[in-house]
C-alpha atoms as a PDB file:
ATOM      1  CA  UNK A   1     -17.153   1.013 -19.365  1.00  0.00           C
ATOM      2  CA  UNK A   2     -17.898   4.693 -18.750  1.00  0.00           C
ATOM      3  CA  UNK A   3     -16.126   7.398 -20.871  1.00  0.00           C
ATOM      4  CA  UNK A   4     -16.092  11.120 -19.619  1.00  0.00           C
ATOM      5  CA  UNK A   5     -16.011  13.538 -22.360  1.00  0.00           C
ATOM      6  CA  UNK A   6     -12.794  16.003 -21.255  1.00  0.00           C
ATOM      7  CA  UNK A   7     -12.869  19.417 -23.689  1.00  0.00           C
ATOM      8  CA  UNK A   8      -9.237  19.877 -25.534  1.00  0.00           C
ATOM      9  CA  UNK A   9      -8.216  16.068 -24.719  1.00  0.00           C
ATOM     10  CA  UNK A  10      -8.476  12.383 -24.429  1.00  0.00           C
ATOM     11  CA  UNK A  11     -12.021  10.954 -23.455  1.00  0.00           C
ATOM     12  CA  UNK A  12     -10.547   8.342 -20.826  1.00  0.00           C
ATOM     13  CA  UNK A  13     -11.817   5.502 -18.565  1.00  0.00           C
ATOM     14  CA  UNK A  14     -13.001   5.504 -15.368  1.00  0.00           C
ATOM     15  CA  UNK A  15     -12.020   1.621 -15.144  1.00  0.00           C
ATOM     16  CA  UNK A  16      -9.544   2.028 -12.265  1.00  0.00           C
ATOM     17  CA  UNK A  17      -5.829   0.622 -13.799  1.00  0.00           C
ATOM     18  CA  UNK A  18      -3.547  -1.143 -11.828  1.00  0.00           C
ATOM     19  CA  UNK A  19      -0.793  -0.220  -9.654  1.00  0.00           C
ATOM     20  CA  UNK A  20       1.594  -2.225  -9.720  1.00  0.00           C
ATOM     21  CA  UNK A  21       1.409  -1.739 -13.561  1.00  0.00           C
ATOM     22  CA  UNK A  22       2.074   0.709 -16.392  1.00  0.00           C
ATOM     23  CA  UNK A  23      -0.460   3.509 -17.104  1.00  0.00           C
ATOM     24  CA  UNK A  24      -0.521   5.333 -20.637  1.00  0.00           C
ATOM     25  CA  UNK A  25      -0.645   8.841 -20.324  1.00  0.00           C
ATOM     26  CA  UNK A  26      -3.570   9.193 -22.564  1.00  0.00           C
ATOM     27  CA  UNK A  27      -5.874   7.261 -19.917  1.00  0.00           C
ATOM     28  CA  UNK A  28      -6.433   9.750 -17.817  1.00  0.00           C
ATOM     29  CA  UNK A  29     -10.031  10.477 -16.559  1.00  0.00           C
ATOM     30  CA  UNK A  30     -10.234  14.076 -16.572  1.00  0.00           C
ATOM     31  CA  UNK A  31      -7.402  16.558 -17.323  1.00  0.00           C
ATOM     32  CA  UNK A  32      -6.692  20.376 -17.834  1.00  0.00           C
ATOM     33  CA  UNK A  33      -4.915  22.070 -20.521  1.00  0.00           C
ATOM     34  CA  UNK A  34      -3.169  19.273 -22.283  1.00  0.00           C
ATOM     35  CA  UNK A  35      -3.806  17.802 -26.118  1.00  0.00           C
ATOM     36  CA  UNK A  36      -2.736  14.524 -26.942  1.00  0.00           C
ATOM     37  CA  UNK A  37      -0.553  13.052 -30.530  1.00  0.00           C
ATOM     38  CA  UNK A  38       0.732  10.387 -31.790  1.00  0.00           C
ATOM     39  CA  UNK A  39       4.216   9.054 -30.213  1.00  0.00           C
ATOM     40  CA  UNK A  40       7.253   8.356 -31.745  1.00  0.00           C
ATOM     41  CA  UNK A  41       8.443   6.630 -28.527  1.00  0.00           C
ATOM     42  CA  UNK A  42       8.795   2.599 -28.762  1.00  0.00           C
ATOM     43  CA  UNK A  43       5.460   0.927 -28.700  1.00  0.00           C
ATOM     44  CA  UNK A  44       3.619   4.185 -30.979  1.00  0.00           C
ATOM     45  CA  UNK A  45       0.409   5.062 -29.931  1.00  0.00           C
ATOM     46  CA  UNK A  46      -0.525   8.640 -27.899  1.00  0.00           C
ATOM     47  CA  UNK A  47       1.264  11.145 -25.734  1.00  0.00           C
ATOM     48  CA  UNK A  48       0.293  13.644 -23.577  1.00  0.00           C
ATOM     49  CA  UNK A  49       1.302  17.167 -24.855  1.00  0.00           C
ATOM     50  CA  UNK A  50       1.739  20.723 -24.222  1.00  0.00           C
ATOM     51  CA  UNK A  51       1.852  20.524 -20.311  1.00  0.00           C
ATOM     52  CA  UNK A  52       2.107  23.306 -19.228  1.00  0.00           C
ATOM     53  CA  UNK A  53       2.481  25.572 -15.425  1.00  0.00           C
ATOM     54  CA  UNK A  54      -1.067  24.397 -13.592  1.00  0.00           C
ATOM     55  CA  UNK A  55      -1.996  21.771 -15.997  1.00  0.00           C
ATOM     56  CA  UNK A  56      -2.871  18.227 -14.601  1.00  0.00           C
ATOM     57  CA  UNK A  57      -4.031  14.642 -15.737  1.00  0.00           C
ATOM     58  CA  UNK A  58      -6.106  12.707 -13.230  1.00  0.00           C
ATOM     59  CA  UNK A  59      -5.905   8.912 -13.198  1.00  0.00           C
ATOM     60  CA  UNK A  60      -8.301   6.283 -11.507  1.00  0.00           C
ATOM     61  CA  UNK A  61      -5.872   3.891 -10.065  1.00  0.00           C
ATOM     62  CA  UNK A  62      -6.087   0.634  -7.744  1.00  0.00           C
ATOM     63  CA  UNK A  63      -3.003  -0.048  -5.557  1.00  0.00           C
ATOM     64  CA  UNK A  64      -2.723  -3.521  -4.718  1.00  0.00           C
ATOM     65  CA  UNK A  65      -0.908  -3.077  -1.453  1.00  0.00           C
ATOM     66  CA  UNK A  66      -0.010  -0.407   0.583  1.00  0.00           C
ATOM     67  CA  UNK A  67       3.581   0.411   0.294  1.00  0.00           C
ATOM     68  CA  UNK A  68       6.843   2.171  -1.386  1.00  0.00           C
ATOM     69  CA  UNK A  69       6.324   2.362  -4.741  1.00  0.00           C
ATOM     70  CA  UNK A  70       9.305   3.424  -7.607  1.00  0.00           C
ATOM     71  CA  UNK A  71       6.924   5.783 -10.062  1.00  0.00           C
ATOM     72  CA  UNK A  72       8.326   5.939 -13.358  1.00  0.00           C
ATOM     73  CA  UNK A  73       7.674   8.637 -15.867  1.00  0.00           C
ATOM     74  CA  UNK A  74       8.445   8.560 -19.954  1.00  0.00           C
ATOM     75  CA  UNK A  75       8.979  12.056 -20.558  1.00  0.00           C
ATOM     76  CA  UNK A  76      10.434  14.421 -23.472  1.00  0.00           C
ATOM     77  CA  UNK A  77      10.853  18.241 -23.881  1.00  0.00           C
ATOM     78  CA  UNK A  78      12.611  20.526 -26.433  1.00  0.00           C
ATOM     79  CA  UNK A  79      12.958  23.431 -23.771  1.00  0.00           C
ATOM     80  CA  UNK A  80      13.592  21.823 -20.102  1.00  0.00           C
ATOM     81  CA  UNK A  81      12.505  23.563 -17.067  1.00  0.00           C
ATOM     82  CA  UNK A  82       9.823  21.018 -15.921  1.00  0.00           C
ATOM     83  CA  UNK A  83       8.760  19.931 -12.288  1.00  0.00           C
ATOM     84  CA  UNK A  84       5.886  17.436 -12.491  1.00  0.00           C
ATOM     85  CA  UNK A  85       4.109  16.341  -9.207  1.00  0.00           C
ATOM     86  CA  UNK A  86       2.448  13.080  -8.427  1.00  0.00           C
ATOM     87  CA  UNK A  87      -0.695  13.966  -6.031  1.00  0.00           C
ATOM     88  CA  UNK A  88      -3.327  12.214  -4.363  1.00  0.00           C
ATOM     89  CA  UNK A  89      -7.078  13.519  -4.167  1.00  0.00           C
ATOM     90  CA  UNK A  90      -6.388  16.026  -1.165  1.00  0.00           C
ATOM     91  CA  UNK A  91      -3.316  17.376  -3.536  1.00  0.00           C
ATOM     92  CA  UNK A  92      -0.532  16.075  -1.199  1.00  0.00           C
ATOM     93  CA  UNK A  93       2.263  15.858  -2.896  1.00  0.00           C
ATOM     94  CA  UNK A  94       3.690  12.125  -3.048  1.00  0.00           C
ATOM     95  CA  UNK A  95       6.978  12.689  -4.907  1.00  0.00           C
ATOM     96  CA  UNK A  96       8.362  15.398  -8.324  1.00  0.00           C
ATOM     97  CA  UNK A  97      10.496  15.091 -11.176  1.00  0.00           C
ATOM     98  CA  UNK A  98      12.002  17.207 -12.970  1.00  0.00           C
ATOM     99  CA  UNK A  99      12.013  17.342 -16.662  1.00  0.00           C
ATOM    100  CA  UNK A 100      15.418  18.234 -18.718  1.00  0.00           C
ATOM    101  CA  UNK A 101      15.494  19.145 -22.442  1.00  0.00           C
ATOM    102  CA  UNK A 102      15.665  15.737 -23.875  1.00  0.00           C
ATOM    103  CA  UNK A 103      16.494  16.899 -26.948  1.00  0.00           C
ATOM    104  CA  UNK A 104      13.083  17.190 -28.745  1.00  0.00           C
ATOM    105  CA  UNK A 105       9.267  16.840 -28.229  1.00  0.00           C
ATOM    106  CA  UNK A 106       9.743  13.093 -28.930  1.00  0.00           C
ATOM    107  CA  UNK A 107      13.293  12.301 -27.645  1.00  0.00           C
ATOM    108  CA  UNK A 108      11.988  10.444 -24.687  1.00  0.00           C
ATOM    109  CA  UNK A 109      13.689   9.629 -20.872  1.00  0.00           C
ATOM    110  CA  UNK A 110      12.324   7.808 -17.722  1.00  0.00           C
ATOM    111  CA  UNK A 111      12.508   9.584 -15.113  1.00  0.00           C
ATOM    112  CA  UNK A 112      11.619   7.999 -11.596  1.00  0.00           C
ATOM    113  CA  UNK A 113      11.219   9.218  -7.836  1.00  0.00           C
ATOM    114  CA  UNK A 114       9.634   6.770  -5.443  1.00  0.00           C
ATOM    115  CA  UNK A 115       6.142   7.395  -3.657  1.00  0.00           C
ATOM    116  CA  UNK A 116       4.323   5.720  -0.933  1.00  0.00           C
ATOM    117  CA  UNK A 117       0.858   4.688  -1.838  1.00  0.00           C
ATOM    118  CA  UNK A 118      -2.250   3.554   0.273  1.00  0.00           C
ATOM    119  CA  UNK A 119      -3.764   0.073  -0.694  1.00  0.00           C
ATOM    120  CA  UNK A 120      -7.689   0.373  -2.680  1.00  0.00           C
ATOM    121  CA  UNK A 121      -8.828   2.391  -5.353  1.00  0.00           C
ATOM    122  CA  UNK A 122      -8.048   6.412  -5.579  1.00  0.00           C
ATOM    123  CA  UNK A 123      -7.487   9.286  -7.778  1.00  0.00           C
ATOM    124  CA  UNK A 124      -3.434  10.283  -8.773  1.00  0.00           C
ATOM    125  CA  UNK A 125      -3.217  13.648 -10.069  1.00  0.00           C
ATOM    126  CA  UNK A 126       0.152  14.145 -12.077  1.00  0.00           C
ATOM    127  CA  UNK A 127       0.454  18.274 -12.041  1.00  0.00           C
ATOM    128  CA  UNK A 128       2.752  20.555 -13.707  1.00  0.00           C
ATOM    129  CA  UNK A 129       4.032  22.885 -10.833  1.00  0.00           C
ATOM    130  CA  UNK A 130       6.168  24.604 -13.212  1.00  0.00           C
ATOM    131  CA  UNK A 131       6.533  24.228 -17.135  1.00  0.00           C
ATOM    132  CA  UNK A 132       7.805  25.611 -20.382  1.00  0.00           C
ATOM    133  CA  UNK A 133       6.063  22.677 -22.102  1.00  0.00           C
ATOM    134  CA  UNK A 134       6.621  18.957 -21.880  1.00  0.00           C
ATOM    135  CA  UNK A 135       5.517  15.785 -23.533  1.00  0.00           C
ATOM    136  CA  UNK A 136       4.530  12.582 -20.996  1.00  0.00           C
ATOM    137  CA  UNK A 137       4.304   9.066 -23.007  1.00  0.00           C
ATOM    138  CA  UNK A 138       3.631   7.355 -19.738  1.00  0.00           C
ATOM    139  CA  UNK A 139       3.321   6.375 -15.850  1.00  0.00           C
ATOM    140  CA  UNK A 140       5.120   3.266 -14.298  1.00  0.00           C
ATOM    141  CA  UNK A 141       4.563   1.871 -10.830  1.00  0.00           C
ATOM    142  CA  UNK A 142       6.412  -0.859  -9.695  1.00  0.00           C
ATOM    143  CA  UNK A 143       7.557  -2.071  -5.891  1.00  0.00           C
ATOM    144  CA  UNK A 144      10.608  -0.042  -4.465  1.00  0.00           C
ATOM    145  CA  UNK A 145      11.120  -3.194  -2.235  1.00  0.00           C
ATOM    146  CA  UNK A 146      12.759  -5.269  -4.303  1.00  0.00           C
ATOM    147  CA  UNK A 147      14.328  -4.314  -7.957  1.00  0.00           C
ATOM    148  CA  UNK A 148      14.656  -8.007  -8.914  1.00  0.00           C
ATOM    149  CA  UNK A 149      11.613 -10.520  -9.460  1.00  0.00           C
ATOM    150  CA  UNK A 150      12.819 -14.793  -9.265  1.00  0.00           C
ATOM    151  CA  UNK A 151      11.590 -16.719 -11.984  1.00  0.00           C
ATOM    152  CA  UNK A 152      12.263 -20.410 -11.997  1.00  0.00           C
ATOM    153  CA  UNK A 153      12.447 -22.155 -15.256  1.00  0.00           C
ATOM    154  CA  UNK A 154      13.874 -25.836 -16.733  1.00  0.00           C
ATOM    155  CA  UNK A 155      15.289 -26.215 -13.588  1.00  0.00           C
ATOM    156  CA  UNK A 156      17.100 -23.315 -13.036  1.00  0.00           C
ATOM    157  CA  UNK A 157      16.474 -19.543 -11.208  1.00  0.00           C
ATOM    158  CA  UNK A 158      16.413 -16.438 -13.471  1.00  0.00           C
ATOM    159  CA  UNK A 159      16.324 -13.605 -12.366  1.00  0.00           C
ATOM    160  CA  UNK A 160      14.395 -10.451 -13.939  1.00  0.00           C
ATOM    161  CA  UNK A 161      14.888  -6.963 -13.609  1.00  0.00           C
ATOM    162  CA  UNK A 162      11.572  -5.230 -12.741  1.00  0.00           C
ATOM    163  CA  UNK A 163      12.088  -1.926 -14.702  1.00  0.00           C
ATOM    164  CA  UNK A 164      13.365  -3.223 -18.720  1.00  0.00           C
ATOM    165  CA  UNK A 165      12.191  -6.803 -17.897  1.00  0.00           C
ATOM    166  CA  UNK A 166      15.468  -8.180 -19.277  1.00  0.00           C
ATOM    167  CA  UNK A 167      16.846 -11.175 -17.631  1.00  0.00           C
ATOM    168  CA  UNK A 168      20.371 -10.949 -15.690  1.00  0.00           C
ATOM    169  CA  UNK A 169      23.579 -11.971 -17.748  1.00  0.00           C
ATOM    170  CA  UNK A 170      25.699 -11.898 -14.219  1.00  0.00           C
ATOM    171  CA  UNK A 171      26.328 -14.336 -11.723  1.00  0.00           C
ATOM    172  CA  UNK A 172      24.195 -13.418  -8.511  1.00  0.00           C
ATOM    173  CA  UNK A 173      25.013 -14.527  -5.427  1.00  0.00           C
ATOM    174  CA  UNK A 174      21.769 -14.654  -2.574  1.00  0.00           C
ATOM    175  CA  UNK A 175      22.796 -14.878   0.608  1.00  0.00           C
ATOM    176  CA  UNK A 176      20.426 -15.245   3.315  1.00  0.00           C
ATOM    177  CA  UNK A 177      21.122 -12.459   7.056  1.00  0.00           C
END
């Protein structure tokens, strides 16, 4: 594995991480003006903090197929104010969010936008366009095409919800066009 050394932040891998998949904040491969500390959020470990106007995280990613993608992002900010933009290497912009006041530096939300992705490997750039200061835990890619995944099991069809990964307590009805 090759680390980079990044002044003021996380020394992160250039191991490209998966899309679809989950992708801690902290992994980014190169970055400007952000620190990281430890997370309150569920799971612990490191966030991304004090992004701020023109700061950026850069992230070696593979995308597994070409398509629509629903990017989610675990965010928290005491003062609000924040648009964050998802970019790819030529810094097109691929989708924003904007950041609230949560309530505090570690009161955390998803927020999600969807973004069409090329297939291979490449680099995301998540850039603050504007910012009084906001905290990023991390980034969450899954398909846009379908919000439900079928599971079969003892007989029986469950089906899972892509985003929490809990199982549906309702009757679903599929019904073929």
């Amino acid at each position: 594995t090759k680390v980079v050394a990044v002044w003021g932040g996380f020394a992160g891998t250039t191991t490209p991480q998966a899309i679809p998949g989950k992708i801690e904040a902290e992994s980014f491969i190169a970055q400007q003006g952000t620190d990281t500390e430890n997370t309150t959020d569920t799971g612990g470990g490191r966030n991304v903090d004090w992004y701020e106007t023109g700061d950026w995280l850069d992230y070696s990613v593979n995308v597994a197929s070409a398509g629509t993608y629903t990017a989610q992002f675990r965010v928290a900010s005491a003062n609000g104010g924040a648009t964050l933009q998802l970019r790819n290497s030529s810094g097109t912009v691929l989708g924003s969010i904007n950041v609230g006041n949560t309530g505090g530096w570690q009161n955390w939300q998803t927020i999600s936008t969807n973004v069409t992705l090329p297939a291979g490997t490449q680099t995301l750039r998540l850039y603050a366009s504007a910012s009084t200061g906001c905290n990023v835990n991390w980034l969450n890619f899954v398909s846009a095409s379908s919000s439900f995944s079928v599971k079969p099991r003892d007989g029986e069809v469950h089906l899972k919800c892509r985003y929490c990964e809990k199982e549906f307590e309702h009757q679903v009805v599929l019904q073929a066009d």
